[in-house]
Protein backbone atom coordinates (compact mmCIF):
# COMPACT_ATOMS: atom_id res chain seq x y z
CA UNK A 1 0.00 0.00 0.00
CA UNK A 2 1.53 3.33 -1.45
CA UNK A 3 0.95 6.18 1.19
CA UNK A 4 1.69 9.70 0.45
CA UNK A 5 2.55 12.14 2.92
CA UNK A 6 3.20 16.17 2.12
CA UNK A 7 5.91 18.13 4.22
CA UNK A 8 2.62 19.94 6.13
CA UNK A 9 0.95 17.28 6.84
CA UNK A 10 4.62 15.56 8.47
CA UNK A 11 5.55 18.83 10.15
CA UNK A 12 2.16 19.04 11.87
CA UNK A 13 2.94 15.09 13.20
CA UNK A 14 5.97 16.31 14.21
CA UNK A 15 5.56 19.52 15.57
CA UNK A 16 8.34 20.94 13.09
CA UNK A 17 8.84 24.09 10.79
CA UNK A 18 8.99 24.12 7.52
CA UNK A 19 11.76 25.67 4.86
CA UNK A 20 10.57 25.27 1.60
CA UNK A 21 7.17 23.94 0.00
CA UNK A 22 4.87 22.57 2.05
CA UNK A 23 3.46 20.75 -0.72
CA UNK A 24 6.26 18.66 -1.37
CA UNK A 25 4.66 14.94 -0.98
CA UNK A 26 6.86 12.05 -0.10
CA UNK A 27 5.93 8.27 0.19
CA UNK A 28 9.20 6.44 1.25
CA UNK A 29 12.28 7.06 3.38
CA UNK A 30 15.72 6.77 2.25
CA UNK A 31 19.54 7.74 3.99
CA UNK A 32 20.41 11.20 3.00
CA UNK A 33 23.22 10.21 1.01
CA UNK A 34 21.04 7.61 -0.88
CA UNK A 35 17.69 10.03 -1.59
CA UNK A 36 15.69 10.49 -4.68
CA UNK A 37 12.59 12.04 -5.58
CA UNK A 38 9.19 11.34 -3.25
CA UNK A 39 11.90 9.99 -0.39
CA UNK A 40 12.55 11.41 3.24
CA UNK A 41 15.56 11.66 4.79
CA UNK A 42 17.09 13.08 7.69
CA UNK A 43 20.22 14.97 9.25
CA UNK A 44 21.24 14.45 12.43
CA UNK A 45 24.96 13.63 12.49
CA UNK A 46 27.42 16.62 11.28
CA UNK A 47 29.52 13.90 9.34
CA UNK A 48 26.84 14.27 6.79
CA UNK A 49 26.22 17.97 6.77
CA UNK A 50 27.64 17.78 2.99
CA UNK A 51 25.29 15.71 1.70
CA UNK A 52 22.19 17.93 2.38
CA UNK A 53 23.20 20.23 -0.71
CA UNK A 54 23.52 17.40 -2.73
CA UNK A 55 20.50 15.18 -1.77
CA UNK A 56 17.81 14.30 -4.05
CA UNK A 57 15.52 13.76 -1.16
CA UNK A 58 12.55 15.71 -1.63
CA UNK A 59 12.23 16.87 2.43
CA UNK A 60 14.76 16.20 4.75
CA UNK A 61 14.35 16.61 8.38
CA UNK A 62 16.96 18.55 10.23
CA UNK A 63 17.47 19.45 13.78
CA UNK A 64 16.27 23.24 14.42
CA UNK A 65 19.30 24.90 15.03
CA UNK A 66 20.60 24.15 11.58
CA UNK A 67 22.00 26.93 9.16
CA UNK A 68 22.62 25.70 5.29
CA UNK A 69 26.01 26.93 4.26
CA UNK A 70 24.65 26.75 0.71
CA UNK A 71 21.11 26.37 -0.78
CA UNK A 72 19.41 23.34 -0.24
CA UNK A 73 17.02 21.99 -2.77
CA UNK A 74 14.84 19.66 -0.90
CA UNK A 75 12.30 20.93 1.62
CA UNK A 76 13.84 20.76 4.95
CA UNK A 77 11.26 20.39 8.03
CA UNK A 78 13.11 21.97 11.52
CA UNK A 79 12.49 19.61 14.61
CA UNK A 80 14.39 19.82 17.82
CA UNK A 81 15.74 16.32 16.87
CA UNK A 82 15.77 15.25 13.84
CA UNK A 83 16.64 11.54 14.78
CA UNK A 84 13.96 11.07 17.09
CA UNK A 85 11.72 12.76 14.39
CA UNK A 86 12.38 10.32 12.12
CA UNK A 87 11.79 7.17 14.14
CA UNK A 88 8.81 8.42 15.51
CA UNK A 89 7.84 9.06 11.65
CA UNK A 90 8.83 5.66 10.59
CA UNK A 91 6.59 4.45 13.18
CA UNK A 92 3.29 6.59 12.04
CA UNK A 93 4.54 5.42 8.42
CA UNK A 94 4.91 1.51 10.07
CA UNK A 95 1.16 1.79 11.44
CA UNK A 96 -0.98 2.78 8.03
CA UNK A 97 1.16 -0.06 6.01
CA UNK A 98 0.57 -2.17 8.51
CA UNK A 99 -2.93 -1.70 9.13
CA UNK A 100 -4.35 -5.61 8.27
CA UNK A 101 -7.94 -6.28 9.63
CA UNK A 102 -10.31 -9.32 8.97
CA UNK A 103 -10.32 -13.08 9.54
CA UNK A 104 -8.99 -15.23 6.34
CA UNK A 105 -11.39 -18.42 5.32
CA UNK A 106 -8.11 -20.25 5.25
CA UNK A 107 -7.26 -19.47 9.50
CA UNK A 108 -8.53 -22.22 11.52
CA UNK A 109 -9.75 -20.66 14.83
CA UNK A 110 -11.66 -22.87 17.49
CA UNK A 111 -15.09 -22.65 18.49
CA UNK A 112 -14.04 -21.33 22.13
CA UNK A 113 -11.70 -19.01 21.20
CA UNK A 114 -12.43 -15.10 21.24
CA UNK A 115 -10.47 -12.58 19.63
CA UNK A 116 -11.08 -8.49 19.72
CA UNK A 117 -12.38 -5.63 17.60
CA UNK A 118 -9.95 -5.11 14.19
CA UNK A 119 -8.09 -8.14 14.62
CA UNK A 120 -6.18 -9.80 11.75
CA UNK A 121 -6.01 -13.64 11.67
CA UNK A 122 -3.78 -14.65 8.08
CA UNK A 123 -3.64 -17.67 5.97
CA UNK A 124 -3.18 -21.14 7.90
CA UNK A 125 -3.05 -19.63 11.14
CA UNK A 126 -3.96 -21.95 13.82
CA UNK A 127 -5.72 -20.34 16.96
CA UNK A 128 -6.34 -23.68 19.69
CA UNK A 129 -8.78 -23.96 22.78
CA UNK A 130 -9.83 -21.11 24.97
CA UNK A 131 -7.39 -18.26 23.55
CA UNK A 132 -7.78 -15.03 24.00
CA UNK A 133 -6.94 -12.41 21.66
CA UNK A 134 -7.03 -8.63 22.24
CA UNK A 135 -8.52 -5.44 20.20
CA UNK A 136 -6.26 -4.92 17.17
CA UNK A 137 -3.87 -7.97 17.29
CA UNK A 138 -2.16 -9.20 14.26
CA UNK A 139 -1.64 -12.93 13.60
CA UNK A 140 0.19 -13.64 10.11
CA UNK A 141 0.06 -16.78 8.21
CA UNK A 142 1.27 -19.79 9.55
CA UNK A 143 1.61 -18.94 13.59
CA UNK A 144 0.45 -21.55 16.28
CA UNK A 145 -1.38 -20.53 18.91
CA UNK A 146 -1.82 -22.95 21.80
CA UNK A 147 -4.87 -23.59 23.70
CA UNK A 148 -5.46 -21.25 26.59
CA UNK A 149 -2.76 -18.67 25.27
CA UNK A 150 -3.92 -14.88 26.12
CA UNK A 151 -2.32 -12.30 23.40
CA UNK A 152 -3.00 -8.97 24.48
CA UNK A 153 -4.33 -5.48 22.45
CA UNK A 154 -2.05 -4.23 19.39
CA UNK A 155 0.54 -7.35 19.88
CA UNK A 156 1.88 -8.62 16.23
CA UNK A 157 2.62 -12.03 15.75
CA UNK A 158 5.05 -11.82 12.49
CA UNK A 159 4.64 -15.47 10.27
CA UNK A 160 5.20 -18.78 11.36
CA UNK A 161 5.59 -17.63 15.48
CA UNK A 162 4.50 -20.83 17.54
CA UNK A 163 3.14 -20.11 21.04
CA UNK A 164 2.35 -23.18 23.17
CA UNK A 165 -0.32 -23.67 25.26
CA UNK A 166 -0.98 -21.47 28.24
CA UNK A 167 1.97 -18.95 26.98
CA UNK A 168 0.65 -15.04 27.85
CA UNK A 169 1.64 -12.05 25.62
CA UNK A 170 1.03 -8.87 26.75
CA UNK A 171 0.34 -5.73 25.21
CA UNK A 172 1.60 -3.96 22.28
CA UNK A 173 4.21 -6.47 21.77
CA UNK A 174 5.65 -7.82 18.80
CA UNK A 175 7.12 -11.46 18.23
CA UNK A 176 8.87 -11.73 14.85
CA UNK A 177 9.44 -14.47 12.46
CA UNK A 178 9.87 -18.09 13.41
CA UNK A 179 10.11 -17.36 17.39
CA UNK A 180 8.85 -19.96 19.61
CA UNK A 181 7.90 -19.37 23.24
CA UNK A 182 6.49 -21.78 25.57
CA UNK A 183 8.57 -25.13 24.20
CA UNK A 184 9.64 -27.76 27.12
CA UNK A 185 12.68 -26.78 29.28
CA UNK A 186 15.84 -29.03 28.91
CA UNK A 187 14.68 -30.54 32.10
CA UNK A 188 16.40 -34.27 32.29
CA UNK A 189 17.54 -36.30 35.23
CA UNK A 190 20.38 -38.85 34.78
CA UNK A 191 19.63 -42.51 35.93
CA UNK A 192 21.37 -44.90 37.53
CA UNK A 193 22.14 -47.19 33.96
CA UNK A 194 23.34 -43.79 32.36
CA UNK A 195 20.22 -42.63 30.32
CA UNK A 196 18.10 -39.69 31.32
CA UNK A 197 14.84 -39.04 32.23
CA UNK A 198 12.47 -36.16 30.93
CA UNK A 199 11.39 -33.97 33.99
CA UNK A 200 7.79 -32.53 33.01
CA UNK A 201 7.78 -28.78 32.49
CA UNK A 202 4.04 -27.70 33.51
CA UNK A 203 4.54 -24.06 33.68
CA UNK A 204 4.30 -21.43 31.34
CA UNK A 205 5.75 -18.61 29.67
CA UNK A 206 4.52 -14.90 30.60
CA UNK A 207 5.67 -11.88 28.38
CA UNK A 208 5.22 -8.93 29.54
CA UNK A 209 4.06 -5.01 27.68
CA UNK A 210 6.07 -3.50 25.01
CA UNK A 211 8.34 -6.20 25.03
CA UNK A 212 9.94 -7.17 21.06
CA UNK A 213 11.13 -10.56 20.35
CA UNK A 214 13.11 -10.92 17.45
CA UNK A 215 13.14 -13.54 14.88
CA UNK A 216 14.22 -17.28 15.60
CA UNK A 217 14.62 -16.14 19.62
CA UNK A 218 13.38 -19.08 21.65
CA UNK A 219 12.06 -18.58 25.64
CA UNK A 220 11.53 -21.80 27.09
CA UNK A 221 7.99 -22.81 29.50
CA UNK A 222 9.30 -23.06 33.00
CA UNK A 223 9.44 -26.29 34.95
CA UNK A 224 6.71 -25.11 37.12
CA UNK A 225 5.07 -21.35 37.32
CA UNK A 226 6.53 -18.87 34.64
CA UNK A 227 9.79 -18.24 32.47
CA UNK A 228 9.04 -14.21 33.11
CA UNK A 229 9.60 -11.85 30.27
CA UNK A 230 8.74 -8.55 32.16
CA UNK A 231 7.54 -5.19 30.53
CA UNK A 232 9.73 -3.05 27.95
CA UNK A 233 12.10 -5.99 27.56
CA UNK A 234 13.89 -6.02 23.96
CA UNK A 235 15.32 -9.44 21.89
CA UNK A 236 17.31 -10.12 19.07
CA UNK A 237 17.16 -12.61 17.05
CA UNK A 238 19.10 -16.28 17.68
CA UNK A 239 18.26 -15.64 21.51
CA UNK A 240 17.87 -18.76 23.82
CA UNK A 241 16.12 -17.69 27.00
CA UNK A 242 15.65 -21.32 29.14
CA UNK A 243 13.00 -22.50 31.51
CA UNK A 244 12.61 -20.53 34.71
CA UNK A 245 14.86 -17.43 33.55
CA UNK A 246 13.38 -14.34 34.85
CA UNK A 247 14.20 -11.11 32.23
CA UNK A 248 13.96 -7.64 34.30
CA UNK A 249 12.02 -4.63 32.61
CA UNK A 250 13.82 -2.96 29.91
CA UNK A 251 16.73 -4.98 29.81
CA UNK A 252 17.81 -5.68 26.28
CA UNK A 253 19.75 -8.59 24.75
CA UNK A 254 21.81 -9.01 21.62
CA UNK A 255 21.81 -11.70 18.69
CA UNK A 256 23.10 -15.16 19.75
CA UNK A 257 22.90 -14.80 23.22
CA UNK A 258 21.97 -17.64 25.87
CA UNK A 259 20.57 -17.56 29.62
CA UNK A 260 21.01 -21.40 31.46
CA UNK A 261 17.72 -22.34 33.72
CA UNK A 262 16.82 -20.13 36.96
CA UNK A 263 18.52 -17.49 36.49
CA UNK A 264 17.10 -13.83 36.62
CA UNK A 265 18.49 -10.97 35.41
CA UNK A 266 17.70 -7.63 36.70
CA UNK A 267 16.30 -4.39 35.34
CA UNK A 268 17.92 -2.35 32.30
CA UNK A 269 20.74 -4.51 31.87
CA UNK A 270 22.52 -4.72 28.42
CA UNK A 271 23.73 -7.72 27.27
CA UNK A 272 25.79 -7.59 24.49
CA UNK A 273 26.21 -10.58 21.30
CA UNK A 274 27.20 -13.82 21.92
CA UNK A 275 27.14 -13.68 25.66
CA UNK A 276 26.46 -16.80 27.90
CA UNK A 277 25.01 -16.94 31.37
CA UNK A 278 24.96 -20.00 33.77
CA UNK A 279 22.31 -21.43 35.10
CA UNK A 280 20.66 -20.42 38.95
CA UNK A 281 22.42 -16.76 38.94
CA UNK A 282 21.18 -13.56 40.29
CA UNK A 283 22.06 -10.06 37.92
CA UNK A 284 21.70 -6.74 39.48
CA UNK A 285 19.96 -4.18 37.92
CA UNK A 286 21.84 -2.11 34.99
CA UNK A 287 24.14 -4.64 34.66
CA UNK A 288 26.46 -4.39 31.24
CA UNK A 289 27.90 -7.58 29.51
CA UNK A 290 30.34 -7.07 27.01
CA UNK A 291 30.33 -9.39 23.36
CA UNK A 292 31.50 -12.94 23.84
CA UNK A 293 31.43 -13.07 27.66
CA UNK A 294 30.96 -15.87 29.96
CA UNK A 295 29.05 -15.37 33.10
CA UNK A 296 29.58 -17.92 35.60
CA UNK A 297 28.82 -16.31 38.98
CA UNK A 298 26.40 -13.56 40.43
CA UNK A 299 26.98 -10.24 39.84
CA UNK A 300 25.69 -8.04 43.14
CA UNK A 301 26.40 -4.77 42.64
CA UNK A 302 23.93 -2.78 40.43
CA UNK A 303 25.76 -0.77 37.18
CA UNK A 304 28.68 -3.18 36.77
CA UNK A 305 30.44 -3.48 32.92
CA UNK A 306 31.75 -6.35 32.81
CA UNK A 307 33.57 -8.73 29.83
CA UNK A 308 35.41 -11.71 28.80
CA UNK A 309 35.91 -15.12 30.29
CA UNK A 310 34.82 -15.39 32.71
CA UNK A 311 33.24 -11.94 32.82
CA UNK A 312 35.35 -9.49 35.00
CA UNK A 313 35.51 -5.54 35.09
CA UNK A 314 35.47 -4.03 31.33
CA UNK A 315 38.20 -1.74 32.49
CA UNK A 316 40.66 -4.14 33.54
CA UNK A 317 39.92 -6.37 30.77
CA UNK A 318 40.76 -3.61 28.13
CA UNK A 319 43.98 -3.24 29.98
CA UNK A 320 44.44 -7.02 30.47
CA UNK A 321 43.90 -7.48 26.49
CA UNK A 322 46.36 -4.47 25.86
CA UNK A 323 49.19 -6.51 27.91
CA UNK A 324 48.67 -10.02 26.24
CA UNK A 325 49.61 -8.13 23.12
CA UNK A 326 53.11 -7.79 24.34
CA UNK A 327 53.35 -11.42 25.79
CA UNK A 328 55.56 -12.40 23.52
CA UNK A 329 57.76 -9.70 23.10
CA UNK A 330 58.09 -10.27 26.94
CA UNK A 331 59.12 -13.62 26.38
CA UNK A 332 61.85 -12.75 24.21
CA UNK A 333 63.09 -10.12 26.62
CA UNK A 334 63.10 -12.65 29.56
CA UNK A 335 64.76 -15.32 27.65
CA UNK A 336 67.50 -12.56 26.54
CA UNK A 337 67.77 -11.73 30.39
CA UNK A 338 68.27 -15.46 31.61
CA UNK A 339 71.10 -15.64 28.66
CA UNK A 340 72.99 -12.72 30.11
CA UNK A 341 72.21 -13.94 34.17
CA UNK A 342 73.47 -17.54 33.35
CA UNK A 343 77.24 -15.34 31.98
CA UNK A 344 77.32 -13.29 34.85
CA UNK A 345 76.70 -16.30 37.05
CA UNK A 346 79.39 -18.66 34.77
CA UNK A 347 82.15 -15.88 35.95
């Protein structure tokens, strides 16, 4: 669906002035450097102050204190940030394409399931037993809904998400591509003979408000009560969260990630790509985790950076990785050392 904008009708969503035409219509968005006609763009960074006079954007949005050095063709639209502008444009722009509604004849949706007003239910979707599904959620083709899920108003479930049974998805929440929350916990207990035994996992998996899952992320059902997603959290995709974890609001996780069983991590902690946490650990809130670290003890103290393996203070290991550098030009000046001792001792 083609929508068409004019530089009025975006400085009035934005609460922006304009310089220029105010008729000038866009219906895309492109990087300044990459514009052409009917595209928005935007200048926030002063590395690409040089591209504005060369642009073929047809508005770009600039911060308000901005003064051209030369004329600049396209109609610029003054904001107090033009960054934050711009996102919170892509999102209007992200809403009207968005904007399914209806049921497809091709969804199978069971008789004791009830979903809201302006809901959208794609091709081969499968909604089970006693589900609930909020005002204006959108279910693509292809996702699994499990009986007695609850999906809550304005959440989008992207194609082929599975959600099984008794998994609960807040509000406004989006799950992405191929995700699967609410699979069985790697719950086994080794026997006597050498084999293992599958533990049941009963529980459930409970995901908060405003929380984003990305694409392939995986949050196992808890061994009994809930894996806990909690409001505002944010996942990449390639994310293994296991059974019992407990995510803290706002805490965000890079791509290829992994949490071990029972542990929880506090609030507005950033974990970085490629980071793995034990099992049965406690995180204090604002916690930082550098790339590639290993976690393998509790971290107490709220606002810690830590990296590397196993994770330690980010300062020191900067300094400790500056030092291995020179390990073996150390070893060449300690063998040249033991050389000269062993004369001096010889005499």
């Amino acid at each position: 669906m083609k929508v068409e904008f004019s530089a009025a009708q975006i400085a009035a969503m934005l609460g922006g002035k304009i310089d220029g035409d105010p008729e000038t219509r866009v219906s895309n968005v492109a990087r300044i450097e990459d514009g052409a006609p009917g595209m928005l763009s935007f200048l926030a960074n002063p590395k690409y102050i040089h591209y504005i006079y060369e642009t073929r954007s047809s508005i770009v949005l600039v911060n308000a204190d901005f003064t051209p050095a030369a004329p600049v063709k396209a109609t610029m639209i003054r904001v107090p940030d033009a960054y934050e502008a711009f996102a919170q444009l892509l999102a209007v722009y992200q809403e009207y394409t968005n904007n399914k509604v209806g049921v497809s004849e091709l969804a199978y949706i069971s008789d004791d399931a009830e979903y809201g007003e302006n809901c959208y239910i794609g091709e081969f979707a499968f909604i089970g037993n006693r589900v609930r599904l909020g005002k204006n959620v959108k279910v693509y083709p292809q996702v699994y809904v499990g009986d007695d899920a609850v999906i809550g108003d304005g959440t989008v479930l992207y194609p082929g998400v599975k959600l099984y049974a008794m998994t609960h998805v807040g509000k406004n929440c989006i799950v992405h591509a191929g995700a699967v929350l609410g699979a069985d916990g790697f719950g086994f207990a080794p026997q006597p003979d050498g084999t293992y035994k599958k533990v049941p996992q009963i529980g459930n998996v409970f995901v908060g408000d405003n929380v984003e899952i990305g694409a392939n992320t995986t949050i196992d059902r808890s061994t009994m009560e809930s894996t806990k997603i909690h409001n505002g959290v944010k996942l990449d995709n390639l994310i293994q969260i296991a059974h019992n974890v407990e995510l803290g609001e706002n805490t965000a996780i890079a791509a290829q990630s992994g949490i071990a069983g029972s542990t929880h991590v506090g609030k507005n902690c950033v974990i970085a790509g490629q980071v793995g946490i034990s099992g049965h650990l406690q995180i204090a809130d604002r916690t930082t985790f550098g790339p590639q670290s290993g976690v393998m003890s509790n971290v107490r103290e709220p606002g810690k950076a830590l990296m590397g393996y196993p994770a330690y203070d980010y300062k020191t290991y900067m300094k400790d990785t500056v030092r291995q550098r020179h390990v073996a030009e150390l070893e060449t000046r300690i063998a040249e050392l033991e050389k000269k001792l062993e004369t001096l001792l010889s005499k």
